[in-house]
N, C-alpha and C. Protein backbone atom coordinates (compact mmCIF):
# COMPACT_ATOMS: atom_id res chain seq x y z
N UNK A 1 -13.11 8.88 4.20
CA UNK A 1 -13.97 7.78 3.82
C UNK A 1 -15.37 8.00 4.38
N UNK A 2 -16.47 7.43 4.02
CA UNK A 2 -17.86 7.36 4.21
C UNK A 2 -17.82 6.60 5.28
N UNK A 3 -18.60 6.70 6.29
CA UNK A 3 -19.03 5.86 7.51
C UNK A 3 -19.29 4.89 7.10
N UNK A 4 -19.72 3.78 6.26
CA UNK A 4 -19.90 2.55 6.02
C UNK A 4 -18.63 2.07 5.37
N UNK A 5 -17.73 2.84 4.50
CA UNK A 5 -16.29 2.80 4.35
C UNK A 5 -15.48 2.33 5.17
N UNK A 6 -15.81 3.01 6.22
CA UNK A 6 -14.68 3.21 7.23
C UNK A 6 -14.99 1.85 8.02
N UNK A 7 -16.70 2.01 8.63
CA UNK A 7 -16.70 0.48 9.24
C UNK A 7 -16.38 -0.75 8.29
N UNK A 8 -16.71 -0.55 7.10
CA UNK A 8 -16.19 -2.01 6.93
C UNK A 8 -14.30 -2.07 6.56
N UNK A 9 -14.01 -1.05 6.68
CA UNK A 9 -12.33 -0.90 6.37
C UNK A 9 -11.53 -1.40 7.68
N UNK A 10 -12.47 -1.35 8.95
CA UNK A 10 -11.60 -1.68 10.15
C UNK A 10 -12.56 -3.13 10.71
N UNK A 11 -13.27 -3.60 9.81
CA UNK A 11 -13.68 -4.94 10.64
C UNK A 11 -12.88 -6.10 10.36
N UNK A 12 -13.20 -6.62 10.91
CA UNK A 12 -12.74 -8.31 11.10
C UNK A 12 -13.05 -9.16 9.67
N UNK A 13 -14.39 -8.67 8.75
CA UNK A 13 -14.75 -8.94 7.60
C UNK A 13 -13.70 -8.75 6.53
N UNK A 14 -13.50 -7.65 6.92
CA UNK A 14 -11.79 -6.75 5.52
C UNK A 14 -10.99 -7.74 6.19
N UNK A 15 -10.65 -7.50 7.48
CA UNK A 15 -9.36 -8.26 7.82
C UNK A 15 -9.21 -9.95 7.81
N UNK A 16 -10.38 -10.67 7.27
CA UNK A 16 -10.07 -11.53 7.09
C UNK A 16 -10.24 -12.19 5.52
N UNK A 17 -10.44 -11.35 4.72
CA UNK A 17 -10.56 -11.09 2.90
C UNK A 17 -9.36 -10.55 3.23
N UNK A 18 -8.69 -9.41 3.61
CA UNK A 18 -7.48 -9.22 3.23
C UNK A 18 -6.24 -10.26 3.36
N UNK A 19 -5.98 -11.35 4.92
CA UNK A 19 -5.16 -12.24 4.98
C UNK A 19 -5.95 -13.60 4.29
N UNK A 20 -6.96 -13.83 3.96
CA UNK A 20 -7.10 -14.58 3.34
C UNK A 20 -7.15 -15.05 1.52
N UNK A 21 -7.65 -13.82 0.83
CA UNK A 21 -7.53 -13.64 0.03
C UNK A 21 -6.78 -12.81 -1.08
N UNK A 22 -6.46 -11.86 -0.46
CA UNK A 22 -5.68 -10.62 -1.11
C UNK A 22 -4.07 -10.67 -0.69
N UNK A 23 -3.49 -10.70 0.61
CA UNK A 23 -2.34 -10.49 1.04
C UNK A 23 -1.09 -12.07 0.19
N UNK A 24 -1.74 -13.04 0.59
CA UNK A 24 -1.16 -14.59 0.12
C UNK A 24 -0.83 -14.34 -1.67
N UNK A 25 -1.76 -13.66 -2.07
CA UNK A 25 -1.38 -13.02 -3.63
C UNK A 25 -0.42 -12.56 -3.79
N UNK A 26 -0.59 -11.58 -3.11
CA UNK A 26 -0.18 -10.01 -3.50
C UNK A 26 1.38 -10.67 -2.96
N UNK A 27 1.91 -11.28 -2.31
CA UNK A 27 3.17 -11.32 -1.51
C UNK A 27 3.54 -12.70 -1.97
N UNK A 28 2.92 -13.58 -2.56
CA UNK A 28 3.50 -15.11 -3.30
C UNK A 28 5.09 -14.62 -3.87
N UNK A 29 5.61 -14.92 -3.69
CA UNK A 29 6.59 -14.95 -4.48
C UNK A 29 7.55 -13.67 -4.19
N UNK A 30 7.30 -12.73 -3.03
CA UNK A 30 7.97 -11.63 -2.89
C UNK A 30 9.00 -11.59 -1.76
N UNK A 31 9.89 -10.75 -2.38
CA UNK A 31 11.09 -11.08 -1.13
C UNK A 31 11.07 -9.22 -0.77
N UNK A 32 10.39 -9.11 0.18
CA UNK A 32 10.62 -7.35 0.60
C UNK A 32 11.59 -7.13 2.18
N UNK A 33 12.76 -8.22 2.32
CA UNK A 33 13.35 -7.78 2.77
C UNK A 33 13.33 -7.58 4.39
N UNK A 34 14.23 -6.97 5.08
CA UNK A 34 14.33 -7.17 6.56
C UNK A 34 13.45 -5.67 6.67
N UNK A 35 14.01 -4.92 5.89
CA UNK A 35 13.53 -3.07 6.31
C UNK A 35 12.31 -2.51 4.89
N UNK A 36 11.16 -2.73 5.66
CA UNK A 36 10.47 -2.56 5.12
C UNK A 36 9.47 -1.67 5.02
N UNK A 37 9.06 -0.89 4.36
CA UNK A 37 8.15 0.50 4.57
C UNK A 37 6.85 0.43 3.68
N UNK A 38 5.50 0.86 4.36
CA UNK A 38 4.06 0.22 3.89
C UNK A 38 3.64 1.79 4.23
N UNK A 39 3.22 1.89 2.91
CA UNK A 39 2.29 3.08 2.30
C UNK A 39 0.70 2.90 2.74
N UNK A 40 0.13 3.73 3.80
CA UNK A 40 -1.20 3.88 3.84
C UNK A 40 -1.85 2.79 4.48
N UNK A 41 -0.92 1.91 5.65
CA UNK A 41 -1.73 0.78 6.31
C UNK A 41 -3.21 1.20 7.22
N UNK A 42 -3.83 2.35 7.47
CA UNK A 42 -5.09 2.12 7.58
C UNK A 42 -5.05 1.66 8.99
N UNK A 43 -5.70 0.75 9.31
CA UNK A 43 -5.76 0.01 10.24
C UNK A 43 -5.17 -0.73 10.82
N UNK A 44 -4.05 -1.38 10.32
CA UNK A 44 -2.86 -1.75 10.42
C UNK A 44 -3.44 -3.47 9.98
N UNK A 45 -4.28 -4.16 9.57
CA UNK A 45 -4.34 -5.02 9.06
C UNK A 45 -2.97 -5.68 8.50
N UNK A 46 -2.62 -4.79 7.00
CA UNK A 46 -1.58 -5.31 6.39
C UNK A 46 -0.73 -5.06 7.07
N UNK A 47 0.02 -4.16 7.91
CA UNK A 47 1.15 -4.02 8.92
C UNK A 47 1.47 -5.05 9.48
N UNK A 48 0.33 -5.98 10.26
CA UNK A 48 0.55 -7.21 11.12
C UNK A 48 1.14 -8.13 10.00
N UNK A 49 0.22 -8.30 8.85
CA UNK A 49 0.87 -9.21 8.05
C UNK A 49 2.52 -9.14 7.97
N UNK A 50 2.34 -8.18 6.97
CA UNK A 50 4.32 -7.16 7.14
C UNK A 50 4.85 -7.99 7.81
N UNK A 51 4.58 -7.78 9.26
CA UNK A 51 5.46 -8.20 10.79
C UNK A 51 5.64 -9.31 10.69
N UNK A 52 4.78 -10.17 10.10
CA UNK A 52 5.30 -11.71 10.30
C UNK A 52 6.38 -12.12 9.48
N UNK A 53 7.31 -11.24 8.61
CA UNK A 53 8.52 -11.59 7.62
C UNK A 53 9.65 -11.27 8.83
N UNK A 54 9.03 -11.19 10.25
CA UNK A 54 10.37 -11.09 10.78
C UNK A 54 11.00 -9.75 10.68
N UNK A 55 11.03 -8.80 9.70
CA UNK A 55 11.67 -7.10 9.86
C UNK A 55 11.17 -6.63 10.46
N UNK A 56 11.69 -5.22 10.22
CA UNK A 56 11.27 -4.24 10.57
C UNK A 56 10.19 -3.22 9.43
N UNK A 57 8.79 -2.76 9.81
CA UNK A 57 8.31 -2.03 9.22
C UNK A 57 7.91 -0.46 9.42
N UNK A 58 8.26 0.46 8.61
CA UNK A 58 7.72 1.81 8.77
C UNK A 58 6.62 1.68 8.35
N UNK A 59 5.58 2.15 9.02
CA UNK A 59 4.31 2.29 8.21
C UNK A 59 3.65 3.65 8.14
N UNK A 60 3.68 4.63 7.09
CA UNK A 60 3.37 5.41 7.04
C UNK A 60 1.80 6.33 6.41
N UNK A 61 1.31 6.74 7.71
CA UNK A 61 -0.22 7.34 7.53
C UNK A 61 -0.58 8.55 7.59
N UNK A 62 -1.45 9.34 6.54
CA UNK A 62 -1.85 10.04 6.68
C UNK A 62 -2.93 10.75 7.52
N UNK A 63 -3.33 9.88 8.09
CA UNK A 63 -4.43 10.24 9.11
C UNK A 63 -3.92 10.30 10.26
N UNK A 64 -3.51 10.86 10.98
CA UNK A 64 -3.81 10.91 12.83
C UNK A 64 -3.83 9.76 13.36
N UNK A 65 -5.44 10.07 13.41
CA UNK A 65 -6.40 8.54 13.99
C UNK A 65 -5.78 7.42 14.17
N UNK A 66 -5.59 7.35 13.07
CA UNK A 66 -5.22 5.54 12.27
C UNK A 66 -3.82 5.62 12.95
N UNK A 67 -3.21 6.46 12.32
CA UNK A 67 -1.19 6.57 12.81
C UNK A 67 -1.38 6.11 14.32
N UNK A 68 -2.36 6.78 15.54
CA UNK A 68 -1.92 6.58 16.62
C UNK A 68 -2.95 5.37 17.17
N UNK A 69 -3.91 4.93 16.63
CA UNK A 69 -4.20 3.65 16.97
C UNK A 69 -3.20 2.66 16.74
N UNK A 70 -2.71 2.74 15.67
CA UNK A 70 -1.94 1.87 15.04
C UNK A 70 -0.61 1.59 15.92
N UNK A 71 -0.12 2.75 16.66
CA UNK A 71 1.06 2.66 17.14
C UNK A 71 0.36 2.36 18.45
N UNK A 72 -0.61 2.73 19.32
CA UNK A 72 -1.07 2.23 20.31
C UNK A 72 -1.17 0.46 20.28
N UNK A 73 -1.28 -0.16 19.18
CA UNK A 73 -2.24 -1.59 19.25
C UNK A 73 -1.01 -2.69 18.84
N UNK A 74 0.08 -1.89 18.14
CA UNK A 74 1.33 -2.72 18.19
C UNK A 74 2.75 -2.40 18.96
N UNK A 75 1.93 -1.65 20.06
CA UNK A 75 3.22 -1.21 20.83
C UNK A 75 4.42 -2.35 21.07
N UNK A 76 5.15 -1.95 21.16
CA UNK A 76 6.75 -3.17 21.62
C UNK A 76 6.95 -4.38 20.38
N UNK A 77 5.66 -3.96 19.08
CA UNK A 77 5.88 -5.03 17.61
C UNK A 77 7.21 -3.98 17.28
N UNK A 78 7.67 -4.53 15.96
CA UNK A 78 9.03 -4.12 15.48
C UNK A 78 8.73 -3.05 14.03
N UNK A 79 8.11 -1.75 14.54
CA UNK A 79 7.40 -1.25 13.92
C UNK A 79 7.29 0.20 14.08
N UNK A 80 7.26 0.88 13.28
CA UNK A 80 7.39 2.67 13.59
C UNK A 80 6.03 3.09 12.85
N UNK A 81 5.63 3.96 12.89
CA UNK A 81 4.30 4.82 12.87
C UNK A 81 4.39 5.65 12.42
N UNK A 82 4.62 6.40 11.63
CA UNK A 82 4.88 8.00 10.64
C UNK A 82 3.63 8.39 10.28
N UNK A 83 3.50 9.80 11.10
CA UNK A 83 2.16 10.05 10.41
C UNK A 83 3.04 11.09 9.52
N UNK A 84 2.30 10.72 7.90
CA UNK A 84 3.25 11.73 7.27
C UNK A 84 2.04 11.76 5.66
N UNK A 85 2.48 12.34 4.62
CA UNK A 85 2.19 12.23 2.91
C UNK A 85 2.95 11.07 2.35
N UNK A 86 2.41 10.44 1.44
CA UNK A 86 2.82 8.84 0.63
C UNK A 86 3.69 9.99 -0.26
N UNK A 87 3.54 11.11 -0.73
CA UNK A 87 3.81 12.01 -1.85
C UNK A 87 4.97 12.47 -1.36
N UNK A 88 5.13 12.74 -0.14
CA UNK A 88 6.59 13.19 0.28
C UNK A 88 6.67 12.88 1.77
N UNK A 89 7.27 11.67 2.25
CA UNK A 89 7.68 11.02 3.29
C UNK A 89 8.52 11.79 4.48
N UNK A 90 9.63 12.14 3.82
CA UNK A 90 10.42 12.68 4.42
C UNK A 90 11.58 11.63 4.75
N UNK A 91 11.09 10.13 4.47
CA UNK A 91 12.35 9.06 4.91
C UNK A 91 13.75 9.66 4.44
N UNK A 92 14.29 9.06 4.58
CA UNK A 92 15.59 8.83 4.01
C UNK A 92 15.97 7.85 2.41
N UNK A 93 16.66 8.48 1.56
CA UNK A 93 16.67 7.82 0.14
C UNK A 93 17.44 6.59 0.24
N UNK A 94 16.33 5.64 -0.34
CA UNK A 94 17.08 4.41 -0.18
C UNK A 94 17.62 3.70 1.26
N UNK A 95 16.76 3.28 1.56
CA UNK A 95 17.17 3.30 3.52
C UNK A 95 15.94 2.26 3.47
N UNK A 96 15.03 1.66 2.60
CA UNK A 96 14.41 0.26 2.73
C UNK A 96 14.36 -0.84 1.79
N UNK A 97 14.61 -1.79 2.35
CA UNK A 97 14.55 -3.10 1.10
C UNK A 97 13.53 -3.41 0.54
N UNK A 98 12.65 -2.96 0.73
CA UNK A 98 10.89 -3.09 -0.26
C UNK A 98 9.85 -2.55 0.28
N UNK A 99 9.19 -2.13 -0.55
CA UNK A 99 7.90 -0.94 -0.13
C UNK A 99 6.44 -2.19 -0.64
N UNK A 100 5.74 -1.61 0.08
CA UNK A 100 4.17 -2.08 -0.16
C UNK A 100 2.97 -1.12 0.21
N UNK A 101 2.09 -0.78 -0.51
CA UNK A 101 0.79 -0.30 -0.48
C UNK A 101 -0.62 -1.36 -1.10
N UNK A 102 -1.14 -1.66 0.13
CA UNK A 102 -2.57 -2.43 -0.28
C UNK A 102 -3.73 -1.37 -0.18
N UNK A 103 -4.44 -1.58 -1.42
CA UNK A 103 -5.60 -0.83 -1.33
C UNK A 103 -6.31 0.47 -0.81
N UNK A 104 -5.03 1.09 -1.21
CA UNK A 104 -5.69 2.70 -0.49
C UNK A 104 -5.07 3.41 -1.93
N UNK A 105 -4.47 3.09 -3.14
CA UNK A 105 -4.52 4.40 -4.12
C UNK A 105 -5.64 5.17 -4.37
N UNK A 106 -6.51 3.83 -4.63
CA UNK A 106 -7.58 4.47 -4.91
C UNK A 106 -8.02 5.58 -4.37
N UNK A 107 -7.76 5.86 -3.00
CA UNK A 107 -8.49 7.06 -2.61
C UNK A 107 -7.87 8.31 -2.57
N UNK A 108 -6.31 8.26 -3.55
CA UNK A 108 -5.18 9.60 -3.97
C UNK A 108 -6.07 10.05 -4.88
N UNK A 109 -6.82 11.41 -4.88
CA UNK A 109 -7.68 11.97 -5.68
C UNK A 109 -6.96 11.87 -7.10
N UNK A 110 -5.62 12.09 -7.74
CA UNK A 110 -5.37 12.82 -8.86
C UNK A 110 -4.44 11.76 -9.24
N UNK A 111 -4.25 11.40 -10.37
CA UNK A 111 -2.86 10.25 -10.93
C UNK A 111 -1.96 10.98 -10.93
N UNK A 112 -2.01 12.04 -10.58
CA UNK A 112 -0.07 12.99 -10.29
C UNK A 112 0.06 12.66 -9.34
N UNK A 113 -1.01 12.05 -8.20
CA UNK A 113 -0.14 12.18 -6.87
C UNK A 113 -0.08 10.59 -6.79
N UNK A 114 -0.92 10.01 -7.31
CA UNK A 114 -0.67 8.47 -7.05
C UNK A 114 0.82 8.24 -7.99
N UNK A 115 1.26 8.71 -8.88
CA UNK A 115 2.77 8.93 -9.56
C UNK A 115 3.94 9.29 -8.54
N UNK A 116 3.38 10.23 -7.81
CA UNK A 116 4.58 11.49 -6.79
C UNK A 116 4.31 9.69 -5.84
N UNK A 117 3.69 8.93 -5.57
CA UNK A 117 3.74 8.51 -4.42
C UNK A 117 4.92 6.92 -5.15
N UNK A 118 4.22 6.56 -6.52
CA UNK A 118 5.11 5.92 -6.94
C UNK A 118 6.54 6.40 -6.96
N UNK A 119 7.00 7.75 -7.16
CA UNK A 119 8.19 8.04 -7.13
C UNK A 119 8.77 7.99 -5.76
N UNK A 120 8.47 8.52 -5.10
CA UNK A 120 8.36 8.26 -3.22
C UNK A 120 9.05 7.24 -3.08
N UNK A 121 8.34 6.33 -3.77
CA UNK A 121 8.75 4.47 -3.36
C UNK A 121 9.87 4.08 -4.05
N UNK A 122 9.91 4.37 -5.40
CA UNK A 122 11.51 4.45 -5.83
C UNK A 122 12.46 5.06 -5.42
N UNK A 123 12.18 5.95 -4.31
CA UNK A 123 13.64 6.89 -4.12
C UNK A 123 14.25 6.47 -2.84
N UNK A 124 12.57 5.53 -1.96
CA UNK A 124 12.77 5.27 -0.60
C UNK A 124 13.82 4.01 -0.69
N UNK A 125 13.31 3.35 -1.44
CA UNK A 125 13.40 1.92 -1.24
C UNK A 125 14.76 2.11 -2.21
N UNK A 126 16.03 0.98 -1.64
CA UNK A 126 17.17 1.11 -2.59
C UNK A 126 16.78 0.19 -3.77
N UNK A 127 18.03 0.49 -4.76
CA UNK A 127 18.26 -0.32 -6.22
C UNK A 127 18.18 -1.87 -5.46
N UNK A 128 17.69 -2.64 -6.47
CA UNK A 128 17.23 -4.02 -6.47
C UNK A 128 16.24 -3.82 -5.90
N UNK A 129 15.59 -3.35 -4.96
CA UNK A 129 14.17 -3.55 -4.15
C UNK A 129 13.15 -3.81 -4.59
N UNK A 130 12.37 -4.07 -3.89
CA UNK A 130 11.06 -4.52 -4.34
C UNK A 130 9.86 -3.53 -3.88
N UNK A 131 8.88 -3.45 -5.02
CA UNK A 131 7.57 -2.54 -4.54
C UNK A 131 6.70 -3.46 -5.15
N UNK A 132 5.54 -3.57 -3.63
CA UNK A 132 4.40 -4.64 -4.12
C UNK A 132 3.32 -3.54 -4.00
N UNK A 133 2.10 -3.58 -4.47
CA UNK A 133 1.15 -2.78 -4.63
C UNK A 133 -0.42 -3.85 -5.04
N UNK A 134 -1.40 -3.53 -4.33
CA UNK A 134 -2.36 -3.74 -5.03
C UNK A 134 -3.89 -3.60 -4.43
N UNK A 135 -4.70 -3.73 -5.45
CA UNK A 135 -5.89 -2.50 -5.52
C UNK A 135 -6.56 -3.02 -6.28
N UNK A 136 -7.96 -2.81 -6.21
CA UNK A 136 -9.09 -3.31 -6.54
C UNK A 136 -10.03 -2.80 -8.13
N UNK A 137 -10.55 -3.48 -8.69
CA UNK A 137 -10.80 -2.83 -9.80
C UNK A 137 -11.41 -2.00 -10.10
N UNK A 138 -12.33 -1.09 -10.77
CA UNK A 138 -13.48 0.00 -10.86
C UNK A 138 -14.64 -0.93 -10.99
N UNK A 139 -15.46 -0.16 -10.64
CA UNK A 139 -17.27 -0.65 -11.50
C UNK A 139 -17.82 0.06 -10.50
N UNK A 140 -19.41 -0.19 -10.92
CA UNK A 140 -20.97 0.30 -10.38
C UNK A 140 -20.56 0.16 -8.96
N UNK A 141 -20.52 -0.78 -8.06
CA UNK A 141 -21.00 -1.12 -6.84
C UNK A 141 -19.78 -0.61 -6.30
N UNK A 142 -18.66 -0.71 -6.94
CA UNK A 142 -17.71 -0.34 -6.05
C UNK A 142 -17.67 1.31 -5.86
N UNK A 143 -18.01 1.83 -6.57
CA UNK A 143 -18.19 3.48 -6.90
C UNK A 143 -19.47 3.86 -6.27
N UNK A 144 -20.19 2.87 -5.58
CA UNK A 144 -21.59 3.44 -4.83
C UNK A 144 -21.03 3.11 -3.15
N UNK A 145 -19.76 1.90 -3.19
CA UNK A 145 -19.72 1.76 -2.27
C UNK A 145 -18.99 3.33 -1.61
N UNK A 146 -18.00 3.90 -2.84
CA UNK A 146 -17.16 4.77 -2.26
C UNK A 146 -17.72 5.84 -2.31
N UNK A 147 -19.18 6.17 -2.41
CA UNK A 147 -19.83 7.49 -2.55
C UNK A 147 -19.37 8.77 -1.46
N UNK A 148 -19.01 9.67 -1.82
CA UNK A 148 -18.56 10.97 -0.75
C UNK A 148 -17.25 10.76 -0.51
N UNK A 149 -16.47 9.70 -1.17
CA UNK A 149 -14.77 9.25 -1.25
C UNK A 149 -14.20 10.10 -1.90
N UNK A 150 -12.50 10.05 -1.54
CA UNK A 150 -11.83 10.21 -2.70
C UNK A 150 -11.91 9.37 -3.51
N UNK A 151 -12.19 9.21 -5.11
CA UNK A 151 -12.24 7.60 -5.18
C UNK A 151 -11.38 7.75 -6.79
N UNK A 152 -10.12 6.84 -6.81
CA UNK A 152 -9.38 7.44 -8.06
C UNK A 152 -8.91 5.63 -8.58
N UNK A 153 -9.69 5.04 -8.82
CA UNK A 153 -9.09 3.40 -9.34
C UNK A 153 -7.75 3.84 -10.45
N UNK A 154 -7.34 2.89 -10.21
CA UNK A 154 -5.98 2.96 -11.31
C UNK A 154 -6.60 1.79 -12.18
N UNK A 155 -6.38 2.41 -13.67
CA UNK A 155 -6.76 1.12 -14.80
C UNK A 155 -4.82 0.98 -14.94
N UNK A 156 -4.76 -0.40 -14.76
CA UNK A 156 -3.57 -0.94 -14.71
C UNK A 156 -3.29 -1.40 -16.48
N UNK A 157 -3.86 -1.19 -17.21
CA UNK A 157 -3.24 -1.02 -18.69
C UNK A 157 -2.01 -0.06 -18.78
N UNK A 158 -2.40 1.23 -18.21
CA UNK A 158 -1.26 1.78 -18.03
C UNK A 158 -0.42 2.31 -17.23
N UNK A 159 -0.72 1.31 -15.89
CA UNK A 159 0.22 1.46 -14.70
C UNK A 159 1.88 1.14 -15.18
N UNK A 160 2.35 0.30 -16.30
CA UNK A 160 3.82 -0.25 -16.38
C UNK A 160 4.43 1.28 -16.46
N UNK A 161 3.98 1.57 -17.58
CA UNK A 161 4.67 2.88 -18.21
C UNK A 161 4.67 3.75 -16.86
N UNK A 162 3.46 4.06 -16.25
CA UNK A 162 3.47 4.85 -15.12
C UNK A 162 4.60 4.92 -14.31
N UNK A 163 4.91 3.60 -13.85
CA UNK A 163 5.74 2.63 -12.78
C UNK A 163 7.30 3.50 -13.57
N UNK A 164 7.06 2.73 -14.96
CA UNK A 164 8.75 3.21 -15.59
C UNK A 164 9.19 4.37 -15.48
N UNK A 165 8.56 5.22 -15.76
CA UNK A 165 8.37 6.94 -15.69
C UNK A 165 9.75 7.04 -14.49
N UNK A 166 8.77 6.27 -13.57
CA UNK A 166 9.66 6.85 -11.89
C UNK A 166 11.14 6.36 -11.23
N UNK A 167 11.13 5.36 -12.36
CA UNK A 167 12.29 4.44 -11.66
C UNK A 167 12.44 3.17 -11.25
N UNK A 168 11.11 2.64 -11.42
CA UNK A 168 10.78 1.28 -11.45
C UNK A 168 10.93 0.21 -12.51
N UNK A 169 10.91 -0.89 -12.55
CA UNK A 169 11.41 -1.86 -13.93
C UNK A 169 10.88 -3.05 -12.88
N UNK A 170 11.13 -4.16 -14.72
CA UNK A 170 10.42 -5.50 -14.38
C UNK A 170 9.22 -5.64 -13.23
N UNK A 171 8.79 -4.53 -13.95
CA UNK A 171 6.79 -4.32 -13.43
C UNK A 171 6.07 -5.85 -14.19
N UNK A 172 5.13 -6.30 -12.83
CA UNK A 172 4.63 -7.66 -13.61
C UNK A 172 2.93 -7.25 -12.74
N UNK A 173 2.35 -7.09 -13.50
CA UNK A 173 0.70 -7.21 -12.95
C UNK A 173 0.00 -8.51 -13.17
N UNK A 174 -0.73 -8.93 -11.83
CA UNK A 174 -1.87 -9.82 -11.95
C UNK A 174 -3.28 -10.00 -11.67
N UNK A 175 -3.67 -10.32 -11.99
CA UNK A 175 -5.35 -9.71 -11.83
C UNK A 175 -6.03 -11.40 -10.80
N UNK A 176 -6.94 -10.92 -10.13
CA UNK A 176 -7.32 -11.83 -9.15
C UNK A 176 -8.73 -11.29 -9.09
N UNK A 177 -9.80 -12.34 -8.20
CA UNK A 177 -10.73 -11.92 -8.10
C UNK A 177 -11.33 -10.63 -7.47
N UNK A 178 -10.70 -10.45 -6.82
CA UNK A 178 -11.19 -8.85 -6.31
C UNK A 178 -10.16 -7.38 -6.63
N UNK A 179 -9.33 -7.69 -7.66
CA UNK A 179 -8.76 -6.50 -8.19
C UNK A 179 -7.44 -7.44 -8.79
N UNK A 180 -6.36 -6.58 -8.35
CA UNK A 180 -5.07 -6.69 -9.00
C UNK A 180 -3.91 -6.51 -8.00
N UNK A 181 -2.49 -6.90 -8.15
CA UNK A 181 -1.32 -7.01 -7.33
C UNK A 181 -0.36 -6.72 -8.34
N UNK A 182 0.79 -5.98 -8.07
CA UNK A 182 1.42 -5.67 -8.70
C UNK A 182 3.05 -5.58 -8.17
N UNK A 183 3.90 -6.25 -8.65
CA UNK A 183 5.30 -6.12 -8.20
C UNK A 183 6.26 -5.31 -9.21
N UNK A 184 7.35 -4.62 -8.62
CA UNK A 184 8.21 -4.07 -9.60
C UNK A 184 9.45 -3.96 -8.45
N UNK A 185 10.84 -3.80 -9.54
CA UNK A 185 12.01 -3.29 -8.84
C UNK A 185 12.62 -2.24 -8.84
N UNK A 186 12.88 -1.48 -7.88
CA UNK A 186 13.78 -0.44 -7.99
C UNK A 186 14.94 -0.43 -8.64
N UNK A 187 15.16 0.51 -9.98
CA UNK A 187 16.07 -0.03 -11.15
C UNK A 187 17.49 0.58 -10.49
């Protein structure tokens, strides 16, 4: 990410647009279960959220940094730290009751790997489960904000089919003011 990326990805500003506006969405109506595993928490913002359903969460990061702040700042929470690929985990198949990723596809350079990561989540998470997802829309400002990014928006016209491809069903998208949320089940 770009240095102005990054600061505003770990302030108090994101983190309080994310539990205020984005997370209460994205999770209305979702049941993800006691064992739960979160794709790309970043800063661990959405992680804390996670934690308050009472489970347990894996949260798995690609960065270092982030992985060991993250495990530094919730030490003794009910919570594991994987620094690992969204594309190939290494978990165990079917070994969580619902997966979640907020706002980091966008920055999977290629829609094969934002796919490999959807498949990931179907293989992790068992039959009936739940995968919540969601991510912000394209345009001008947002594409100046992500200048020197990976920056790969998903147009959710054809995220269902995407979703089906992998193993997912009863995909339902909703669109909100600052992007989109998306639930589906592991078929």
């Amino acid at each position: 990410m770009n240095r102005a990326h990054m600061e505003f990805c770990t302030s108090a500003a994101w983190k309080q647009i994310l539990e205020e506006m984005i997370l209460p969405g994205a999770l209305r109506s979702v049941e993800l279960g006691r064992e739960i595993v979160e794709i790309g928490p970043g800063p661990g913002f959405t992680t804390e959220v996670l934690l308050r359903s009472g489970g347990h969460v894996t949260a798995v990061e690609i960065d270092p940094v982030f992985a060991s702040e993250l495990r530094e700042r919730l030490a003794g929470a009910p919570v594991e730290v994987v620094v690992g690929d969204a594309c190939d985990t290494g978990l165990e198949s079917a070994s969580y009751s619902g997966a979640a990723s907020f706002h980091m596809l966008h920055h999977v350079p290629i829609a094969e790997a934002q796919d490999r990561i959807f498949a990931e989540l179907a293989r992790i998470v068992r039959p009936g489960g739940t995968v919540v997802l969601a991510d912000g829309f394209d345009g001008e400002e947002v594409r100046r904000f992500h200048e020197g990014d990976d920056y790969n928006p998903i147009d959710t016209t054809g995220l269902p089919d995407r979703l089906t491809r992998v193993g997912l069903s009863d995909v339902h998208i909703e669109s909100h003011d600052l992007g989109w949320y998306c639930t589906a089940s592991v078929a």
